[in-house]
C-alpha atoms as a PDB file:
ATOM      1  CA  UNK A   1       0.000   0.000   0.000  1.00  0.00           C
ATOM      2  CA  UNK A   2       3.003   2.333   1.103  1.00  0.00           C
ATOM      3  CA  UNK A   3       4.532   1.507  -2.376  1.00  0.00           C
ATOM      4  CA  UNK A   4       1.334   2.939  -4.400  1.00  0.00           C
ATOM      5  CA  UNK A   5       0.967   5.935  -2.356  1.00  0.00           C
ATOM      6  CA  UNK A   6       4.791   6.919  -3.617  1.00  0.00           C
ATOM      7  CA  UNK A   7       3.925   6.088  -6.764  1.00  0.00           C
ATOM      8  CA  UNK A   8       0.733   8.619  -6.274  1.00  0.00           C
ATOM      9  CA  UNK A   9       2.598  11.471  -4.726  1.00  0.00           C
ATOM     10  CA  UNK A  10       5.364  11.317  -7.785  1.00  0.00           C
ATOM     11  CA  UNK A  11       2.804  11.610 -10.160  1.00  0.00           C
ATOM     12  CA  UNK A  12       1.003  14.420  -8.224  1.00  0.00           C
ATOM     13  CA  UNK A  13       4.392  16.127  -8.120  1.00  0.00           C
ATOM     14  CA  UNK A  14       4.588  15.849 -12.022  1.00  0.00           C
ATOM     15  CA  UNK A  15       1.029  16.927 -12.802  1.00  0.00           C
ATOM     16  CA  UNK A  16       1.516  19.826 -10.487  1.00  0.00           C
ATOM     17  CA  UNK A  17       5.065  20.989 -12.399  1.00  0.00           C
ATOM     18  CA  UNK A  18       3.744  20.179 -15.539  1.00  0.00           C
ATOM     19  CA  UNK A  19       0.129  22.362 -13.875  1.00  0.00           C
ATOM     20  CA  UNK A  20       2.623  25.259 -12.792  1.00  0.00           C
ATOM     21  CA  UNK A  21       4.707  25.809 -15.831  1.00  0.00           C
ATOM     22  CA  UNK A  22       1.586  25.918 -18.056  1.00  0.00           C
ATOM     23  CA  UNK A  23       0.242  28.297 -15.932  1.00  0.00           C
ATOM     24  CA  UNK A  24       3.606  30.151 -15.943  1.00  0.00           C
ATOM     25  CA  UNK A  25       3.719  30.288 -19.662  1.00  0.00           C
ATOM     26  CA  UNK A  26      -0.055  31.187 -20.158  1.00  0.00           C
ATOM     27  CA  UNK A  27       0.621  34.585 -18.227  1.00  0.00           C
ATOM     28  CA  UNK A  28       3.585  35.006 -20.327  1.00  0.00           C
ATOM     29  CA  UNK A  29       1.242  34.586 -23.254  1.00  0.00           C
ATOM     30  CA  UNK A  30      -1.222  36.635 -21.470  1.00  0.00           C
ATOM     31  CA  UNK A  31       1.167  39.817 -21.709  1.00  0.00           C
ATOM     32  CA  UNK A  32       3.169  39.230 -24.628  1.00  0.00           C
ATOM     33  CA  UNK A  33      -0.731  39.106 -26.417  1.00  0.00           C
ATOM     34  CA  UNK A  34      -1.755  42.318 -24.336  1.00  0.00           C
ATOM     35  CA  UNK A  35       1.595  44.026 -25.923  1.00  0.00           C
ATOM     36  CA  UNK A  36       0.416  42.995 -29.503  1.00  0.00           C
ATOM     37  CA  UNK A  37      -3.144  44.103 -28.429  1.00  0.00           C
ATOM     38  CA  UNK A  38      -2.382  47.088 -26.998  1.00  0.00           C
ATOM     39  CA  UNK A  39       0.036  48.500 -30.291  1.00  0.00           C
ATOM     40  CA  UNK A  40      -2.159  47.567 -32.285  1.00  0.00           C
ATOM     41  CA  UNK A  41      -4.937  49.522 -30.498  1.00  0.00           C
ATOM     42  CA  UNK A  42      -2.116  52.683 -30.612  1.00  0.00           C
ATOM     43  CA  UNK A  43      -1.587  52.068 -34.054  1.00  0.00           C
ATOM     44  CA  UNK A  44      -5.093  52.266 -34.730  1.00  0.00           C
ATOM     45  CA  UNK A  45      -5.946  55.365 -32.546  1.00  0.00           C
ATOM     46  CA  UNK A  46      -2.810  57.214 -34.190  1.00  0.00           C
ATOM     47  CA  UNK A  47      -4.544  56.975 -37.116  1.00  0.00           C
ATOM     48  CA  UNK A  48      -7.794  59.027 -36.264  1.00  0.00           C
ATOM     49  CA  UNK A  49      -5.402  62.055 -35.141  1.00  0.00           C
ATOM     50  CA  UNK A  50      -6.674  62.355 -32.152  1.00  0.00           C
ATOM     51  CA  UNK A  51      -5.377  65.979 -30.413  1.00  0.00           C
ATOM     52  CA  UNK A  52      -5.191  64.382 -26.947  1.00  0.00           C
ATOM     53  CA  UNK A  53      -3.653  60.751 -27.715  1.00  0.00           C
ATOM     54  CA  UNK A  54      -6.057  58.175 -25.777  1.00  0.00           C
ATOM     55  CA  UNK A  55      -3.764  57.009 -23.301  1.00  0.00           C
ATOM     56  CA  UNK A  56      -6.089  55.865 -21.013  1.00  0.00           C
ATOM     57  CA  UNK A  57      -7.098  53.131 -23.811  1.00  0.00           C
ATOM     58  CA  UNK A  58      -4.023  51.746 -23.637  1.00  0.00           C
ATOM     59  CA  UNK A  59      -3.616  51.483 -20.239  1.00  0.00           C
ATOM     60  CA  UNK A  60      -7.421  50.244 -19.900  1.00  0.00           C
ATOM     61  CA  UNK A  61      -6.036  47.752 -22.700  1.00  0.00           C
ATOM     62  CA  UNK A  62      -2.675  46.591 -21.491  1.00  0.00           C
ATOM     63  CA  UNK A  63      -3.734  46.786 -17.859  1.00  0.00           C
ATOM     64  CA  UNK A  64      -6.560  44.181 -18.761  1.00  0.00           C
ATOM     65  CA  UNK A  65      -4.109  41.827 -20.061  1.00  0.00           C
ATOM     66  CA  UNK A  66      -2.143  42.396 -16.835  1.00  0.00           C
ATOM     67  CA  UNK A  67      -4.476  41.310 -14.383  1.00  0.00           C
ATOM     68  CA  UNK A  68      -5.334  38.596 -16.044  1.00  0.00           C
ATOM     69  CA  UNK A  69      -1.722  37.416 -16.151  1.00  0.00           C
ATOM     70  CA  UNK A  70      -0.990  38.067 -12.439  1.00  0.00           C
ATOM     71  CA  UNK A  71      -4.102  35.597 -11.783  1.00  0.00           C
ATOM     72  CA  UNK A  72      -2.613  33.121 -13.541  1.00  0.00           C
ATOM     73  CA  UNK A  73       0.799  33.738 -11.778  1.00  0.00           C
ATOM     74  CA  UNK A  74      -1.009  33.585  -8.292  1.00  0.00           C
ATOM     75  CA  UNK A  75      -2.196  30.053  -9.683  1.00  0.00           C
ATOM     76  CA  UNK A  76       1.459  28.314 -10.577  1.00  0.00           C
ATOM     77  CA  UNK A  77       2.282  30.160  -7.356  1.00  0.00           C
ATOM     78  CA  UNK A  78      -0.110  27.810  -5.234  1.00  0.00           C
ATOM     79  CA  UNK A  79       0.580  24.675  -7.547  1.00  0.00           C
ATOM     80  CA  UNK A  80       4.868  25.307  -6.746  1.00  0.00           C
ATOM     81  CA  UNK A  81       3.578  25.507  -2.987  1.00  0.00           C
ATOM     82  CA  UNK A  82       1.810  22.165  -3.269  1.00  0.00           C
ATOM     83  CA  UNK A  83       4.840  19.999  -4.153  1.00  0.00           C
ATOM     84  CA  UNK A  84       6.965  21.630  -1.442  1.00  0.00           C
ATOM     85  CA  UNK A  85       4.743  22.948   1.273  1.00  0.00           C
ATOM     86  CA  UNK A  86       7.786  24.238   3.772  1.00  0.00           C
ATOM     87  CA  UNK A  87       7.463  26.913   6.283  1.00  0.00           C
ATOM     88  CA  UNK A  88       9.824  28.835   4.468  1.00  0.00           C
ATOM     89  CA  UNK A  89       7.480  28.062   1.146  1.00  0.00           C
ATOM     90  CA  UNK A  90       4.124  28.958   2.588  1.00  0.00           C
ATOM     91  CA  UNK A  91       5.653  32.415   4.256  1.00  0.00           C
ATOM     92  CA  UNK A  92       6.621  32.968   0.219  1.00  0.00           C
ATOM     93  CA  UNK A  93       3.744  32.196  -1.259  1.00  0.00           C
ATOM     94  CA  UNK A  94       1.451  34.027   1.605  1.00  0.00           C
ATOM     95  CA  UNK A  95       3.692  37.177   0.663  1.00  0.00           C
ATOM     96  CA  UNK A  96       3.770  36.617  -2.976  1.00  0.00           C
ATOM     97  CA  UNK A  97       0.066  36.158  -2.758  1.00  0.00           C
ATOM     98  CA  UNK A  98      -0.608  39.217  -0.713  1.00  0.00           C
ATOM     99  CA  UNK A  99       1.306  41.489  -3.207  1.00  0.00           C
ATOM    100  CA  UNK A 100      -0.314  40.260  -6.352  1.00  0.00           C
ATOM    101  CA  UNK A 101      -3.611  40.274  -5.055  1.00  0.00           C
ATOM    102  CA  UNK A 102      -2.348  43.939  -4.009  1.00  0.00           C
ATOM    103  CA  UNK A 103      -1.705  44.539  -7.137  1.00  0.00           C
ATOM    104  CA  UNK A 104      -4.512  43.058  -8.745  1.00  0.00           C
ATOM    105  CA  UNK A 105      -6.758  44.312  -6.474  1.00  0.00           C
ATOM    106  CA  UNK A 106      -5.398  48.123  -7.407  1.00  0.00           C
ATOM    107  CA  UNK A 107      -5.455  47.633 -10.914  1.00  0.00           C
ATOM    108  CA  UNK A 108      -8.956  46.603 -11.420  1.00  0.00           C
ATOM    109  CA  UNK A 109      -9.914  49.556  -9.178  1.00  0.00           C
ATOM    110  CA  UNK A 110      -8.397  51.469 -11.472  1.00  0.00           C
ATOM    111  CA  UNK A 111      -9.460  49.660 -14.758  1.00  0.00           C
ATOM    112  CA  UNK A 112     -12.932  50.381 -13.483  1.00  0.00           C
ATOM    113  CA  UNK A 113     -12.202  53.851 -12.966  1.00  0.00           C
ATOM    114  CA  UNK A 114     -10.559  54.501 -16.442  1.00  0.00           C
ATOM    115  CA  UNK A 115     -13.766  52.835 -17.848  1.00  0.00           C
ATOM    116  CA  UNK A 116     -15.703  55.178 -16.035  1.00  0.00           C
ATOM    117  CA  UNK A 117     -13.849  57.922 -17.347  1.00  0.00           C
ATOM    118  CA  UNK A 118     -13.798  57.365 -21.102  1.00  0.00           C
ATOM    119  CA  UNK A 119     -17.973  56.210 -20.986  1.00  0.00           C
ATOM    120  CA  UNK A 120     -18.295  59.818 -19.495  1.00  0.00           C
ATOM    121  CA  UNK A 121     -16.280  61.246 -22.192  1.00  0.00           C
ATOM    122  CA  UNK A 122     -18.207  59.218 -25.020  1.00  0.00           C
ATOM    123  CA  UNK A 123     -21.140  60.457 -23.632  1.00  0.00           C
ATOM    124  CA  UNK A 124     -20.301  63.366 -23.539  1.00  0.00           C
ATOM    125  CA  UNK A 125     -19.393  63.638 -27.226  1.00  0.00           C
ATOM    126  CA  UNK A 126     -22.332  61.961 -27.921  1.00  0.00           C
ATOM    127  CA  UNK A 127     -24.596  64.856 -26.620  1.00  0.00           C
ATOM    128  CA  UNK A 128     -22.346  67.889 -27.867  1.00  0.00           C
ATOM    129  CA  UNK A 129     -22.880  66.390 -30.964  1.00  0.00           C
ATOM    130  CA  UNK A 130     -26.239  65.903 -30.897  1.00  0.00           C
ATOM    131  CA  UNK A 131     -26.889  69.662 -30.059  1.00  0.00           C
END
C-alpha cells in the first residue's frame, strides 16, 4: 500500500510541475498578447489624429491583459507551494500572494475607474454632438 501511495505522490508532483509551468507560460502569453493588443490599439488610434492621444485606452487595454496574467501567476504560485509545502514556502507564497492580489486588487480599481472615465467622455461627445 506504502509503495502505491509513492507512486501517487510522484505523479502528483509531475502533474503539479507540468500544472505550474503551463500556468507560468499562459501569463507570459497573457502579456506578450496584451503588448500585440495594446500596439495595435495605438496604431489604430494614431490613425484618427486624435489631439489628446487616448492614453487611457491603452492602459485600460494593457492593464486588462495584466491582471489577467498576475491571476494566472497567483495560480502556478499555489501549484509550486503544493509539491513543497515548507514553512519557508508557505511564508513565500502568503507574501507573494498578498502582493499580487495587491496589485490586482489596485489595478482593477483602477481599470474600473478609467472605464468610467472614457464612458463619461463618449457620452459626452455623444450629446455635444447631438446639439
Amino acid at each position: 500500500m506504502k509503495w502505491l501511495f509513492e507512486h501517487l505522490e510522484g505523479a502528483l508532483v509531475g502533474v503539479a510541475t507540468l500544472g505550474g509551468f503551463l500556468l507560468e507560460a499562459i501569463a507570459v502569453g497573457c502579456v506578450l498578447f496584451g503588448v500585440v493588443k495594446t500596439i495595435q490599439l495605438a496604431i489604430k488610434l494614431n490613425r484618427h489624429h486624435y489631439v489628446d492621444f487616448p492614453f487611457i485606452q491603452l492602459r485600460t487595454s494593457f492593464g486588462t491583459w495584466l491582471a489577467l496574467a498576475l491571476e494566472f501567476q497567483l495560480g502556478a504560485d499555489i501549484l509550486a507551494t503544493t509539491i513543497a509545502p515548507s514553512e519557508n514556502t508557505l511564508i513565500q507564497l502568503g507574501s507573494i500572494a498578498l502582493i499580487r492580489t495587491f496589485l490586482n486588487y489596485f489595478l482593477n480599481k483602477e481599470l474600473e475607474k478609467q472605464m468610467e472615465l472614457q464612458e463619461r467622455a463618449q457620452q459626452k461627445r455623444m450629446t455635444d454632438q447631438s446639439s
